[in-house]
Protein backbone atom coordinates (compact mmCIF):
# COMPACT_ATOMS: atom_id res chain seq x y z
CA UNK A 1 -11.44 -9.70 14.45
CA UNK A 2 -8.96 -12.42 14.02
CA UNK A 3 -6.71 -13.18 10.80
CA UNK A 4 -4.03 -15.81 9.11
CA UNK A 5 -2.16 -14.91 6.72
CA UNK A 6 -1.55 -18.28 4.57
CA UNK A 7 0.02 -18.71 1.07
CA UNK A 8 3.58 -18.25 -0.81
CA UNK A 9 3.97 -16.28 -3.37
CA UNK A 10 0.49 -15.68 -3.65
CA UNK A 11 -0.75 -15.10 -0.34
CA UNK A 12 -3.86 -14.63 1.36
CA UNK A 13 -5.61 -13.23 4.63
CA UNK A 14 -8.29 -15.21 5.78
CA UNK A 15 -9.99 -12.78 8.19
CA UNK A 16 -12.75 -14.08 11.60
CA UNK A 17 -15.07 -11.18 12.11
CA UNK A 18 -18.01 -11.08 15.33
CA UNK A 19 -21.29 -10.61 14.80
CA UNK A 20 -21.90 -7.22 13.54
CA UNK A 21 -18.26 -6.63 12.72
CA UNK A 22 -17.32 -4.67 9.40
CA UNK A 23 -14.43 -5.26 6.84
CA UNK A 24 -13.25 -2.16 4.04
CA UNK A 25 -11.77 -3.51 1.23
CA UNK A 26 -11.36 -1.92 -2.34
CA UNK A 27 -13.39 -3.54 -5.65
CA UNK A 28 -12.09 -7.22 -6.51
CA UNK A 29 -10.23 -7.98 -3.24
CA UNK A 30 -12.79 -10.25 -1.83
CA UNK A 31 -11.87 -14.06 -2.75
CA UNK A 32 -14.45 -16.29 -0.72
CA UNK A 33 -16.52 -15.48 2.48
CA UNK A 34 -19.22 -17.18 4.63
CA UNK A 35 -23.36 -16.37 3.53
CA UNK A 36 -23.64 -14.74 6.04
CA UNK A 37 -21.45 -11.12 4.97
CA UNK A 38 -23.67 -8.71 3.47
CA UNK A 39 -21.33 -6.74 1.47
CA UNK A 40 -22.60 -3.00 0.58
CA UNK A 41 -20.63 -0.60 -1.65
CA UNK A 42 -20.33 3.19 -0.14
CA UNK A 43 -18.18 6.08 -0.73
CA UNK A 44 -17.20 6.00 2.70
CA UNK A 45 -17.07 9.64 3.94
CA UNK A 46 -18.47 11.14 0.98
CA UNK A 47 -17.35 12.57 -2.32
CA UNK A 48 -14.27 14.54 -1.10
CA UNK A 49 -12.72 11.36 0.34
CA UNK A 50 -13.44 9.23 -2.79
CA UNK A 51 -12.15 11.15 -5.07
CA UNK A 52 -9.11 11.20 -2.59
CA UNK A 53 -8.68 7.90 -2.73
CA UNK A 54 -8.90 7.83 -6.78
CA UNK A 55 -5.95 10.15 -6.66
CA UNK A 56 -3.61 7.51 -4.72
CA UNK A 57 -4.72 4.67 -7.42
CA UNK A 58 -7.94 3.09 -5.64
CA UNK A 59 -11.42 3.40 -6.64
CA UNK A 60 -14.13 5.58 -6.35
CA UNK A 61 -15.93 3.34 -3.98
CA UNK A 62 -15.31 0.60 -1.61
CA UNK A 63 -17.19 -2.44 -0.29
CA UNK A 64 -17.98 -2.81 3.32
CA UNK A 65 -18.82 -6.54 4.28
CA UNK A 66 -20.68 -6.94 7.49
CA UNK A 67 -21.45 -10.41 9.48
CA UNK A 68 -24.78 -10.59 10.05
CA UNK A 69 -26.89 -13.47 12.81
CA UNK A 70 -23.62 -14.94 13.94
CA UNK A 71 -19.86 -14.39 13.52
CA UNK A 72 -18.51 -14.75 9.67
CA UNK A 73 -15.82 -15.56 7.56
CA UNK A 74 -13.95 -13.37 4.87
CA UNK A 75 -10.66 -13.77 2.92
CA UNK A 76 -8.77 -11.17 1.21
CA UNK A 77 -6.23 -12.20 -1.80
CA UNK A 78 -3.18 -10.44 -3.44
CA UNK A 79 -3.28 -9.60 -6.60
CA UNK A 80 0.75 -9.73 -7.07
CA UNK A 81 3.20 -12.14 -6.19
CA UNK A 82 4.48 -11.00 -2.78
CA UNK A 83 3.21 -10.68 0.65
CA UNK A 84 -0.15 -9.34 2.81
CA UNK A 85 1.19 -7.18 5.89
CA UNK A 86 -1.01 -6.51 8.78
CA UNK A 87 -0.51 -2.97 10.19
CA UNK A 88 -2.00 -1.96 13.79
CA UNK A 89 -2.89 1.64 13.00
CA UNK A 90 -3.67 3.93 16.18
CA UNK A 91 -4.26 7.72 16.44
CA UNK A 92 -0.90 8.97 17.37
CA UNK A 93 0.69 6.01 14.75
CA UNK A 94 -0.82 6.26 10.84
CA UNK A 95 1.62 4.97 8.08
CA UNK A 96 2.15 6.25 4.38
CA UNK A 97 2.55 3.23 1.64
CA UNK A 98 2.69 3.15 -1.80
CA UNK A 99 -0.29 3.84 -4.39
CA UNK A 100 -2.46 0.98 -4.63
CA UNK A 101 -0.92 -1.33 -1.44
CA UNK A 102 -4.32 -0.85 0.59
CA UNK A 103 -6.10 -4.55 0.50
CA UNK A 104 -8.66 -4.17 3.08
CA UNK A 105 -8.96 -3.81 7.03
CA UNK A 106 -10.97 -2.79 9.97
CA UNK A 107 -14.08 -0.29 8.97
CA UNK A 108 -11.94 2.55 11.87
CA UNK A 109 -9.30 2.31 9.92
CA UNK A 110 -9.48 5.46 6.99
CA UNK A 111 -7.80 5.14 3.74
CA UNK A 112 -7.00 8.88 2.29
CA UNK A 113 -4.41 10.48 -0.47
CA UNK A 114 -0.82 11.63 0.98
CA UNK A 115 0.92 13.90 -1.28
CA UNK A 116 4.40 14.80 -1.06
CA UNK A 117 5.19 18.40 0.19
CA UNK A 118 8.29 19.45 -1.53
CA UNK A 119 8.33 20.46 -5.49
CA UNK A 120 11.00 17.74 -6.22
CA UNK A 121 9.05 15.10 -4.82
CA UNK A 122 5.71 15.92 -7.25
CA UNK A 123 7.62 15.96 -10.50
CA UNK A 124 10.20 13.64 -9.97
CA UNK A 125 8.75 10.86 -7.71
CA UNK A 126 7.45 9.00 -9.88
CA UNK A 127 5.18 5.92 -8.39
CA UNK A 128 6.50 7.62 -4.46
CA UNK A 129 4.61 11.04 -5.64
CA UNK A 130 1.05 10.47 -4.64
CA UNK A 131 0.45 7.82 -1.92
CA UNK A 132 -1.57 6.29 0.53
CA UNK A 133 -2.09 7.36 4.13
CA UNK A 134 -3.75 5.10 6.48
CA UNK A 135 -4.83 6.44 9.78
CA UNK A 136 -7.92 5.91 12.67
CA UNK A 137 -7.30 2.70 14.84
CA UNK A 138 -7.42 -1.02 13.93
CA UNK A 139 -6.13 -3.25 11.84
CA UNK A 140 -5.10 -3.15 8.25
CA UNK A 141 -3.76 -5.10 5.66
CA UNK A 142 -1.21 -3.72 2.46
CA UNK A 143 -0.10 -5.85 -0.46
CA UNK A 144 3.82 -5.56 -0.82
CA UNK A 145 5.39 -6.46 -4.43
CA UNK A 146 7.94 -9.41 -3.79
CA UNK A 147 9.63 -9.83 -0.28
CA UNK A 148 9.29 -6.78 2.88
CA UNK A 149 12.49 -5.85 3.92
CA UNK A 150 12.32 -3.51 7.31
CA UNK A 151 14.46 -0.61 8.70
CA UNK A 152 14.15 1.15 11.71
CA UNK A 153 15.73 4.60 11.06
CA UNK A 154 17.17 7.05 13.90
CA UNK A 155 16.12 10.88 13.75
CA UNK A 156 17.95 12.34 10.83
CA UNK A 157 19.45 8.87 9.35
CA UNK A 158 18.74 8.71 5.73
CA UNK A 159 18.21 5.67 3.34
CA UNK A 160 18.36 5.77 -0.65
CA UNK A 161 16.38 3.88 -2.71
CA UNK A 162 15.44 3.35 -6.18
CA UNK A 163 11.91 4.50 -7.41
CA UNK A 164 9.44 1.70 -6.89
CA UNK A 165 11.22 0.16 -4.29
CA UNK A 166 9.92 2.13 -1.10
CA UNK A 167 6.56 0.23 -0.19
CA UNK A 168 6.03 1.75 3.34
CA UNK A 169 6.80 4.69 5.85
CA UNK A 170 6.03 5.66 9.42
CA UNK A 171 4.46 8.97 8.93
CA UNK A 172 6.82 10.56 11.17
CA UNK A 173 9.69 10.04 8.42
CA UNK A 174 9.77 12.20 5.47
CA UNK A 175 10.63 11.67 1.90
CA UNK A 176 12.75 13.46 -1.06
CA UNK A 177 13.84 12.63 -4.48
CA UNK A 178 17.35 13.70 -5.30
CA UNK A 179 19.01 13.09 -8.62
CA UNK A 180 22.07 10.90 -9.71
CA UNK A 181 25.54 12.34 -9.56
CA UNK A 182 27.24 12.63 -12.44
CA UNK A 183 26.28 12.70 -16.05
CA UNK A 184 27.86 9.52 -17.08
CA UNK A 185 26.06 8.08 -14.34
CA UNK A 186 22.32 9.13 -15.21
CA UNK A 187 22.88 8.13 -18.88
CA UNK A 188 24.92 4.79 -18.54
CA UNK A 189 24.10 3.47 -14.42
CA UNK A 190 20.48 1.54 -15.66
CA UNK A 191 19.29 3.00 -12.33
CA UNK A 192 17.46 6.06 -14.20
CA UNK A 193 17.81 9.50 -13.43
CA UNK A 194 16.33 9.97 -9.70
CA UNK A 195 16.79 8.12 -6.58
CA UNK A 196 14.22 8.49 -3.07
CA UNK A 197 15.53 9.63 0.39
CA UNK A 198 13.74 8.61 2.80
CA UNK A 199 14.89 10.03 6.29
CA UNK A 200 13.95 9.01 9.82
CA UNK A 201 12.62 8.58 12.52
CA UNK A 202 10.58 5.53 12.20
CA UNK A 203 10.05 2.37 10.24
CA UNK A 204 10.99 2.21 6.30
CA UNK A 205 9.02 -1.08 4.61
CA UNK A 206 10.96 -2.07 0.90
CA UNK A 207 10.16 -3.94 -1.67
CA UNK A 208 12.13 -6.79 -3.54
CA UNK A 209 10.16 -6.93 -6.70
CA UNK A 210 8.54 -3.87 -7.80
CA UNK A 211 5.25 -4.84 -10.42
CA UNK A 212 6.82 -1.56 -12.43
CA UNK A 213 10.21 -3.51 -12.42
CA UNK A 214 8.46 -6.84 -13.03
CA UNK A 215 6.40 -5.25 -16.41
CA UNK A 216 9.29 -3.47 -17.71
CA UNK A 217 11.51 -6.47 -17.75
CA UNK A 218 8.65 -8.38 -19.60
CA UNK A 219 8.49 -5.82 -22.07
CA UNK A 220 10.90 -7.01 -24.90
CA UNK A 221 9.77 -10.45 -24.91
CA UNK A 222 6.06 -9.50 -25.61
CA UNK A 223 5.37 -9.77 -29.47
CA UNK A 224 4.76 -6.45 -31.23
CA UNK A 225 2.01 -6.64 -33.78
């Protein structure tokens, strides 16, 4: 499989599959494609893993699209302002991103839920409580919310950041939620109540413009009936 990634600030992946070749994507990610991709909608690895993949904001059921008498063509848009980030996932290498960044990818490539361990994390996380994890070996792509802003952290050095904002992780990092100092702080700061740690090793992906940031700043402009 080969891919571009055109487009700013709505981007897209235009993705050249071989004969035989299979793309996952979830419902309403496909934009155009050659006649020649039979697309076939499967739970892909039963029940268990669909309702998985509910959890972490996707649906039910994805589409498979397979090129069939010759090599095809198939392009994958986001939905959101922002940009498409191919990942090379391998074995010893999956990644955890946020709820509802999975656009499509490679059929070896498996899309499950990734909940947080610690207590904190659940009830506090807000958007960073129930993710994605991708793992298996190939290529994916993940929709990020505004501009991707990357940092490679060292074992044990920590980064804070404010809910919404943390798009991607290495699996090898791990994540808290920790709450702001001071009273004053949590009532007056605008920054709400809770913060995420994320500490390394491995590779923390941000976002610049959160869609949960993004609706609540449209909020007092929309008429109320």
């Amino acid at each position: 499989m080969q891919y571009k990634i055109e487009g700013t600030p709505l981007p897209v992946v235009i993705c050249d599959v071989k004969d035989g070749e299979c793309m996952i994507t979830e419902k309403g990610s496909m934009s155009w494609m050659s006649p020649n991709m039979k697309m076939e909608t499967t739970s892909n690895g039963g029940v268990g893993k669909a309702l998985g993949r509910m959890f972490s904001g996707e649906s039910l059921f994805q589409n498979r699209y397979t090129a069939e008498g010759g090599d095809g063509m198939i392009a994958f848009a986001s939905s959101f302002p922002g940009t498409i980030l191919p990942i090379e996932i391998t074995p010893e290498k999956p990644v955890i991103v946020q709820k509802s960044a999975f656009l499509a990818s490679e059929e070896s490539v498996t899309l499950s839920v990734f909940f947080q361990k610690k207590i904190g994390a659940g009830f506090f996380g807000g958007e960073g409580f129930i993710m994605q994890k991708l793992s298996g070996n190939g290529t994916a792509f993940v929709e990020i919310d505004g501009h991707a802003i990357e940092y490679d952290l060292a074992p044990g050095q920590k980064i804070v950041i404010d809910t919404g904002y943390l798009a991607m992780m290495d699996s090898t990092c791990t994540m808290d939620v920790v709450s702001v100092k001071g009273v004053k702080n949590m009532l007056f700061g605008g920054e709400g109540i809770f913060n995420t740690v994320v500490t390394g090793p491995g590779k923390v992906v941000l976002q610049t413009m959160p869609i949960s940031t993004v609706a609540g700043a449209i909020v007092p402009f929309v008429p109320s009936k």
